[in-house]
C-alpha atoms as a PDB file:
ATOM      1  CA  UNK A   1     119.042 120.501  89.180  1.00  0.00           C
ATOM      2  CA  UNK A   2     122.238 121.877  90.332  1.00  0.00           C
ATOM      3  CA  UNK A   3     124.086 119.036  91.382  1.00  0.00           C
ATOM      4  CA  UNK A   4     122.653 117.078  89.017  1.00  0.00           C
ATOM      5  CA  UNK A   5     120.761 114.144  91.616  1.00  0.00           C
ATOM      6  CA  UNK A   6     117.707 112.556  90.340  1.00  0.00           C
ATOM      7  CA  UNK A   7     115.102 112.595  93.304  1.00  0.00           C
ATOM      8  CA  UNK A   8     112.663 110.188  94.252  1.00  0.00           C
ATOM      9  CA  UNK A   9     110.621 108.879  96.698  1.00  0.00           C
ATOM     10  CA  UNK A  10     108.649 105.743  97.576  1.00  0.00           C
ATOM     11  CA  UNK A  11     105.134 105.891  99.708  1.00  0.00           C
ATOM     12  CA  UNK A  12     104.984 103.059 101.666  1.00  0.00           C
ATOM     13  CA  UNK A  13     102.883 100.035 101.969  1.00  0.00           C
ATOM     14  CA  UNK A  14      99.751 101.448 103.513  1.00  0.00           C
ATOM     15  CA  UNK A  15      99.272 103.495 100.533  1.00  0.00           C
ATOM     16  CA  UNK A  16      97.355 102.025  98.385  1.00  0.00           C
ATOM     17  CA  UNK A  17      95.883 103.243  94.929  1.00  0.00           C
ATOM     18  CA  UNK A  18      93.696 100.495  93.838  1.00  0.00           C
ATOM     19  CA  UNK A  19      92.063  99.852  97.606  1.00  0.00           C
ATOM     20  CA  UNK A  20      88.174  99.210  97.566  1.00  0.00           C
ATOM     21  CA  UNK A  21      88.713 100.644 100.977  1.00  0.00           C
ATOM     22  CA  UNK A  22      87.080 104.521 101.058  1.00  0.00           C
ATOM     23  CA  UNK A  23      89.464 105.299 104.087  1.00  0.00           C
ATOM     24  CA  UNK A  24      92.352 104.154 102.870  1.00  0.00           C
ATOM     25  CA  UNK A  25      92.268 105.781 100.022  1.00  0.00           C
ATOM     26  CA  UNK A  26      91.310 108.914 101.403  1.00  0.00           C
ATOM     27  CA  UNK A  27      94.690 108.432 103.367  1.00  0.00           C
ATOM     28  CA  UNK A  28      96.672 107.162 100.817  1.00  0.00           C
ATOM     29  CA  UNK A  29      95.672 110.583  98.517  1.00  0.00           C
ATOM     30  CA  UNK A  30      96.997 112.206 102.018  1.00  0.00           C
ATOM     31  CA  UNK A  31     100.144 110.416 101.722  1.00  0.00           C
ATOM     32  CA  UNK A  32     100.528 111.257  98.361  1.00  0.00           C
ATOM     33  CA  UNK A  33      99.504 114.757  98.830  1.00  0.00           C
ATOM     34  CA  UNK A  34     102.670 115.084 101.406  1.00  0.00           C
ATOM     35  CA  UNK A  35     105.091 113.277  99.378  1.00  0.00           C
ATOM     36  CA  UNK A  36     104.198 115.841  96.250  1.00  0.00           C
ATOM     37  CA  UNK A  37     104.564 118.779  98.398  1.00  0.00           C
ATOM     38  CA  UNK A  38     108.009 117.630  99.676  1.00  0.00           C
ATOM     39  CA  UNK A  39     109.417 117.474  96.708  1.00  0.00           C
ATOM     40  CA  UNK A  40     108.075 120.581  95.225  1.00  0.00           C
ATOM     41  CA  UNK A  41     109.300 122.435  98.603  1.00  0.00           C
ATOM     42  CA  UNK A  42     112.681 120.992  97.492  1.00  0.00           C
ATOM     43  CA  UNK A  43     112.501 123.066  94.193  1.00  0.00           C
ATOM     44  CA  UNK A  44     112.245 119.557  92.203  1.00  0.00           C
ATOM     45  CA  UNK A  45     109.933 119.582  89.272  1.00  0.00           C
ATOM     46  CA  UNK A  46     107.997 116.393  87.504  1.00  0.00           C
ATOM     47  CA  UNK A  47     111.012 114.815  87.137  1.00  0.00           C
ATOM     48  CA  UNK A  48     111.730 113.897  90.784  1.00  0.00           C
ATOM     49  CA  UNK A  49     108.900 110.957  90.902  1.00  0.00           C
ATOM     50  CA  UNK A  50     106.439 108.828  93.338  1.00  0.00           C
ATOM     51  CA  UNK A  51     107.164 104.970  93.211  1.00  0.00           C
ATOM     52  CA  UNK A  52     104.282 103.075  93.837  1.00  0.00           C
ATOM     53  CA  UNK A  53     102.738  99.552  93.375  1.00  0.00           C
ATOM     54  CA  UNK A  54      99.653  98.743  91.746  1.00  0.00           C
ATOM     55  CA  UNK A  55      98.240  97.460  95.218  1.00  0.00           C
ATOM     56  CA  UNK A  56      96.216  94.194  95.959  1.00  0.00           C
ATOM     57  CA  UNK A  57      94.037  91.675  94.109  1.00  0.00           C
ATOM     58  CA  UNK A  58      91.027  91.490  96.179  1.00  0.00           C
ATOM     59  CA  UNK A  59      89.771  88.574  94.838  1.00  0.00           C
ATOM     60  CA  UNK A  60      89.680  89.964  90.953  1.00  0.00           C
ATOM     61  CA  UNK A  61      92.767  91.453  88.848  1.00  0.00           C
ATOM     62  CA  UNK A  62      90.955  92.870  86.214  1.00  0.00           C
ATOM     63  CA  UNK A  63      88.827  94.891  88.390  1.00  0.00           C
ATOM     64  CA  UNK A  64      91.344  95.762  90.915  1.00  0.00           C
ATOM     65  CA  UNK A  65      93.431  97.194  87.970  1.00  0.00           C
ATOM     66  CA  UNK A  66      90.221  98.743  86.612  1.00  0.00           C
ATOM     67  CA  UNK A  67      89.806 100.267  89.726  1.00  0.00           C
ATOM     68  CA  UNK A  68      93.376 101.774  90.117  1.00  0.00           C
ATOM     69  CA  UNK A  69      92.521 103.593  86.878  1.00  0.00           C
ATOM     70  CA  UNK A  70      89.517 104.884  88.191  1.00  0.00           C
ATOM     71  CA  UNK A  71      91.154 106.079  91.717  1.00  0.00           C
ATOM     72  CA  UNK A  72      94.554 107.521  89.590  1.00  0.00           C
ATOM     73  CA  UNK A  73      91.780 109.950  88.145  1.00  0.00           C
ATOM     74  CA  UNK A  74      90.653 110.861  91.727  1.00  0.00           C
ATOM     75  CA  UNK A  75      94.486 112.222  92.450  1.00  0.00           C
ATOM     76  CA  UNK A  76      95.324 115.925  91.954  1.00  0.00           C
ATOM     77  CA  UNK A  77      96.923 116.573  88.779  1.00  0.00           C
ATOM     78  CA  UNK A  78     100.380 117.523  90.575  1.00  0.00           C
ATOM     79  CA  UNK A  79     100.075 114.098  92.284  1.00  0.00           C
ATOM     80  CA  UNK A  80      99.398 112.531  88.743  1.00  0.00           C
ATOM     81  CA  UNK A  81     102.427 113.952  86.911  1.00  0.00           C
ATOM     82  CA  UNK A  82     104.713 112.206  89.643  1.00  0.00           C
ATOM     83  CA  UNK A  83     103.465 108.790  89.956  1.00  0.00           C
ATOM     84  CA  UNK A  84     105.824 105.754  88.202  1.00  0.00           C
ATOM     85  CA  UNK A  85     104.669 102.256  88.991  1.00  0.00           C
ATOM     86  CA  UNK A  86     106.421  99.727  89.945  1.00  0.00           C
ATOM     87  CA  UNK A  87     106.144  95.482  88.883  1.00  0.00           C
ATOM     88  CA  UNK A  88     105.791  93.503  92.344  1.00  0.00           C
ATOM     89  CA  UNK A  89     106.839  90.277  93.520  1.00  0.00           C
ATOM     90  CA  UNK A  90     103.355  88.745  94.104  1.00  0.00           C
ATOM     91  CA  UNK A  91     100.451  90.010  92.029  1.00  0.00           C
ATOM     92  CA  UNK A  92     101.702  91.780  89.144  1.00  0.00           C
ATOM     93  CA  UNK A  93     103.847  91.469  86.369  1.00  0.00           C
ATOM     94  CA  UNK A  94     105.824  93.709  84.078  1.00  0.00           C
ATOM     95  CA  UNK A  95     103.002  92.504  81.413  1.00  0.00           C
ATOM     96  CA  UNK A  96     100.536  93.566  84.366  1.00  0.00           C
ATOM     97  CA  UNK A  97     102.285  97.122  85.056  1.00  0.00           C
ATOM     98  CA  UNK A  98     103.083  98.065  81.313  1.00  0.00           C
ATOM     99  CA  UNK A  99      99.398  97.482  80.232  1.00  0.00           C
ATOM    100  CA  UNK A 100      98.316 100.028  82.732  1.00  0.00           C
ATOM    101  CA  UNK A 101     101.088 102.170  82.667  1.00  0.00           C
ATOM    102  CA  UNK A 102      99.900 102.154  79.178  1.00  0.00           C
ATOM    103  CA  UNK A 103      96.247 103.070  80.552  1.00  0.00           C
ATOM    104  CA  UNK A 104      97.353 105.933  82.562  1.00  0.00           C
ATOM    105  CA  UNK A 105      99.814 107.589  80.544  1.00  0.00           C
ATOM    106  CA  UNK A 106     102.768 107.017  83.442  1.00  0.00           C
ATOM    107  CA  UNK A 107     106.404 105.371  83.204  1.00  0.00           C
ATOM    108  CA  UNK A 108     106.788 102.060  84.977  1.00  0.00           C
ATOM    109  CA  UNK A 109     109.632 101.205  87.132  1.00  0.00           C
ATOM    110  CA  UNK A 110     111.023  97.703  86.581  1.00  0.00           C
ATOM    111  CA  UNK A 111     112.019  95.482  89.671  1.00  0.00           C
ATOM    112  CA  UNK A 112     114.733  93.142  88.004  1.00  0.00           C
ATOM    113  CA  UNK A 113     114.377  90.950  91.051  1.00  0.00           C
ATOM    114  CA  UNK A 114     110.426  90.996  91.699  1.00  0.00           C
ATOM    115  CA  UNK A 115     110.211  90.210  87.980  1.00  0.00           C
ATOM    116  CA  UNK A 116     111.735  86.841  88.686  1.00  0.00           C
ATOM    117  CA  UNK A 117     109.865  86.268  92.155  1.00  0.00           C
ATOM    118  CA  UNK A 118     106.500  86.955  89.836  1.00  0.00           C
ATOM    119  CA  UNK A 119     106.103  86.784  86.335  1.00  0.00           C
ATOM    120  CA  UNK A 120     103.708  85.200  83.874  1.00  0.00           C
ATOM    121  CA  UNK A 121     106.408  84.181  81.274  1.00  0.00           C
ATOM    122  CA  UNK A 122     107.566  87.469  80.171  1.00  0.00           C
ATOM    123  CA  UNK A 123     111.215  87.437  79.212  1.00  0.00           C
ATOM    124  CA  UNK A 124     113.262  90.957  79.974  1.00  0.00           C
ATOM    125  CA  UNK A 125     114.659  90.910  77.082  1.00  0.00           C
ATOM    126  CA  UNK A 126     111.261  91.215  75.279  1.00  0.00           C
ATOM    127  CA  UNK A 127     110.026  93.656  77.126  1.00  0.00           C
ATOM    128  CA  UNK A 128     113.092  96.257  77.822  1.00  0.00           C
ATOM    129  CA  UNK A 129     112.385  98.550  75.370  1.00  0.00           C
ATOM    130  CA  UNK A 130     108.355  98.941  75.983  1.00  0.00           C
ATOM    131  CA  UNK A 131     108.821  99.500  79.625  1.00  0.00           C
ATOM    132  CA  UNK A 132     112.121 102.433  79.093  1.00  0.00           C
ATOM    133  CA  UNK A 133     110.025 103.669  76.110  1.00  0.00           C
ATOM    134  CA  UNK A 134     106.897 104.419  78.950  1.00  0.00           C
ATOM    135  CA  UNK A 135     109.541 107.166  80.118  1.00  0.00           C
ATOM    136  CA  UNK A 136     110.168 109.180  76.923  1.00  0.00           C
ATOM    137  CA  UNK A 137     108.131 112.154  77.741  1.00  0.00           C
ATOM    138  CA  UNK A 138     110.637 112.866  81.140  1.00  0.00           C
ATOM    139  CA  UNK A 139     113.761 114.260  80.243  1.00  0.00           C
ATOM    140  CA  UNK A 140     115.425 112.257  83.059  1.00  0.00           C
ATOM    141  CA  UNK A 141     116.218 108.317  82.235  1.00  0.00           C
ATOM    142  CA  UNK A 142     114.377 105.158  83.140  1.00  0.00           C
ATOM    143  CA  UNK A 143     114.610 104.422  86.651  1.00  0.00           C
ATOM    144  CA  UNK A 144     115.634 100.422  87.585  1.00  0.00           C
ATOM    145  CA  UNK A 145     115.238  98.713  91.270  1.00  0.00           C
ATOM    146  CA  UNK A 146     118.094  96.016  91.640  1.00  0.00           C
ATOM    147  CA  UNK A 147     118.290  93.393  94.327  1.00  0.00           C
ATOM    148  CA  UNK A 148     119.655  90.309  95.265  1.00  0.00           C
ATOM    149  CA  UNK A 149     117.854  87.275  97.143  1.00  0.00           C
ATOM    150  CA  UNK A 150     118.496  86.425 100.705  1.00  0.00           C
ATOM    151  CA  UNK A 151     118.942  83.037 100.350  1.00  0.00           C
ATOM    152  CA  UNK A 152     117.222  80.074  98.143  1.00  0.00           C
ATOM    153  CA  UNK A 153     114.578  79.893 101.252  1.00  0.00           C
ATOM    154  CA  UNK A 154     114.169  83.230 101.575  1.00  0.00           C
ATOM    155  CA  UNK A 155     113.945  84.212  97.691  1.00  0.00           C
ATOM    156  CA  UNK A 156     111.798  87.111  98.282  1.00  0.00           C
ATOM    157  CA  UNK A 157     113.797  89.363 100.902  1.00  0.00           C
ATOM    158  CA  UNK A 158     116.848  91.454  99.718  1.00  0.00           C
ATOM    159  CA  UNK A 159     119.961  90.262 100.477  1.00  0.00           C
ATOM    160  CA  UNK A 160     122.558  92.413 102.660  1.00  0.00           C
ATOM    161  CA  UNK A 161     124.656  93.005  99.157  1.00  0.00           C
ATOM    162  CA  UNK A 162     124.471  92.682  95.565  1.00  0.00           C
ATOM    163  CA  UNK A 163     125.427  90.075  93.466  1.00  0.00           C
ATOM    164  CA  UNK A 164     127.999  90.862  91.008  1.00  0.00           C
ATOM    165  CA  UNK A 165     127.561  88.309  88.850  1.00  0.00           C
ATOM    166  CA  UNK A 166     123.635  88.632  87.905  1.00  0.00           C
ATOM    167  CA  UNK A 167     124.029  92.133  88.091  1.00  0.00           C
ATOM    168  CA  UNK A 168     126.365  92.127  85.341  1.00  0.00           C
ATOM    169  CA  UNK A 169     124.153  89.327  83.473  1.00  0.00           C
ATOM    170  CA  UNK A 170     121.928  92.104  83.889  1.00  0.00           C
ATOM    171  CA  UNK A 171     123.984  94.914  82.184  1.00  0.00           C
ATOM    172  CA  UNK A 172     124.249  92.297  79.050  1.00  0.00           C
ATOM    173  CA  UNK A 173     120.723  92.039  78.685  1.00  0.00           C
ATOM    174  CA  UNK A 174     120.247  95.714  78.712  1.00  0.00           C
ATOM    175  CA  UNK A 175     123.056  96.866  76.925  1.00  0.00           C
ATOM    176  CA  UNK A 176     122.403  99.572  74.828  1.00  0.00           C
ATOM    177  CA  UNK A 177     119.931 101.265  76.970  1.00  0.00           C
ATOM    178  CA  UNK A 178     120.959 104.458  79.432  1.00  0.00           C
ATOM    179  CA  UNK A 179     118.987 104.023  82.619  1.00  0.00           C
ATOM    180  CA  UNK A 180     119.401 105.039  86.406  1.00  0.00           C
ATOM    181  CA  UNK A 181     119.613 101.675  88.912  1.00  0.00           C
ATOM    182  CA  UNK A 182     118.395 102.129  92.185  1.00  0.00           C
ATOM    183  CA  UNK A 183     120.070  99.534  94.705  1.00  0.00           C
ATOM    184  CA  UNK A 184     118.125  97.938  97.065  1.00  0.00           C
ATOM    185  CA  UNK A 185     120.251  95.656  99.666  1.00  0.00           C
ATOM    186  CA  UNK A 186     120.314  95.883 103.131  1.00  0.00           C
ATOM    187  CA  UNK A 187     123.479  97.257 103.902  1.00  0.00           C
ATOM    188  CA  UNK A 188     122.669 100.377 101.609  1.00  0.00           C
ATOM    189  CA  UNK A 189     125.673 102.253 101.383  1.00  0.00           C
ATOM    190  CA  UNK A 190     128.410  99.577 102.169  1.00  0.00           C
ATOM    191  CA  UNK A 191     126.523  97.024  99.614  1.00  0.00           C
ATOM    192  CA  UNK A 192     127.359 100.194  96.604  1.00  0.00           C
ATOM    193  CA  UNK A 193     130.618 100.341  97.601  1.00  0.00           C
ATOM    194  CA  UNK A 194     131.847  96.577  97.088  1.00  0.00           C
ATOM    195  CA  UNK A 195     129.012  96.397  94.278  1.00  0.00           C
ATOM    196  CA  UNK A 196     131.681  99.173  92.822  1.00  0.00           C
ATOM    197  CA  UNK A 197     134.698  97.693  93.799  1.00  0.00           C
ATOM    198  CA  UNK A 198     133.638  93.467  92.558  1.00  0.00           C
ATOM    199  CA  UNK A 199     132.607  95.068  89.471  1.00  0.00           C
ATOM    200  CA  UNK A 200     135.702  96.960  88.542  1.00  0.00           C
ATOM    201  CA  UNK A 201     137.681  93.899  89.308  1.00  0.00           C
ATOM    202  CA  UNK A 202     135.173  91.855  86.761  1.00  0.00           C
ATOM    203  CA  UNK A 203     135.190  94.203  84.253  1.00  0.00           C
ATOM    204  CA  UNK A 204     139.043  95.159  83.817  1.00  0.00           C
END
């Protein structure tokens, strides 16, 4: 790309790959559908990607996995070559996401922070170079979400800003690996700048 940005978007929560729902996915495919023709109206080829979860349980994991398999084949190819899935904070974990990843031939995204709100005993550092190994065949690198909790109560929602110090604890345990880190706190913008500005002081 000219300027050299890496583009990507996130469908939201109503779209849902693995529903046993006929509507929903018929509007989740929809939603899809748009997000894949934005981006290619933007001139942005496979490497500008979709960010999606794997969806719910429904009573069964193996089947409900089973079953996003069966619905990613349903998606037009375009669609497809896009999708990157994502870890979550409830249901499934990085062992979860890479073994299906693994299915559909599609990088997963790691969530450093729903990793720790939902895991089944899988360390990061066992499992850092399977997952940025799923996105070899893009020529763009991995893509990482980064957040910080609220509060000890409130472990599950992002907190307004980043914390320096297990982001950095972070950096240690991936050292050695080039990746892109998406940051995900609510003050967006501000929470980037003093994530910039606290790390500069730690680091020099």
């Amino acid at each position: 790309m000219k300027n050299e940005l890496r583009v990507s978007t996130h469908p939201g929560q109503y779209t849902v790959i693995n529903t046993n729902n006929e509507k929903t996915l018929e509007n989740s495919i929809r939603d899809l559908n748009y997000h894949d023709k934005l981006l290619s109206a933007m001139g942005l080829n496979n490497e500008a990607v979709m960010v999606t979860h794997v969806g719910g349980v429904y009573g069964n994991k193996e089947k409900s996995l089973q079953r996003f398999v069966d619905n990613f084949q349903l998606l037009p190819p375009t669609v497809q070559a896009r999708l990157v899935i994502e870890n979550d904070d409830t249901s499934y974990s990085i062992k979860d996401v890479l073994d299906l990843c693994k299915e559909v031939k599609r990088p997963m995204v790691l969530d450093v922070h729903h990793h720790y709100c939902y895991n089944q005993g899988e360390k990061l550092e066992d499992y850092l170079e399977t997952i940025f190994n799923t996105w070899k065949e893009l020529k763009r690198p991995p893509k990482i979400h980064f957040s910080s909790p609220k509060s000890k109560k409130e472990y599950k929602n992002h907190s307004d800003f980043i914390n320096v110090k297990d982001f950095i604890g972070f950096l240690e345990l991936a050292k050695g690996y080039a990746f892109d880190v998406m940051i995900e706190a609510k003050k967006q913008d501000a929470a980037l700048l003093r994530l910039r500005e606290e790390l500069h002081k730690a680091l020099n």
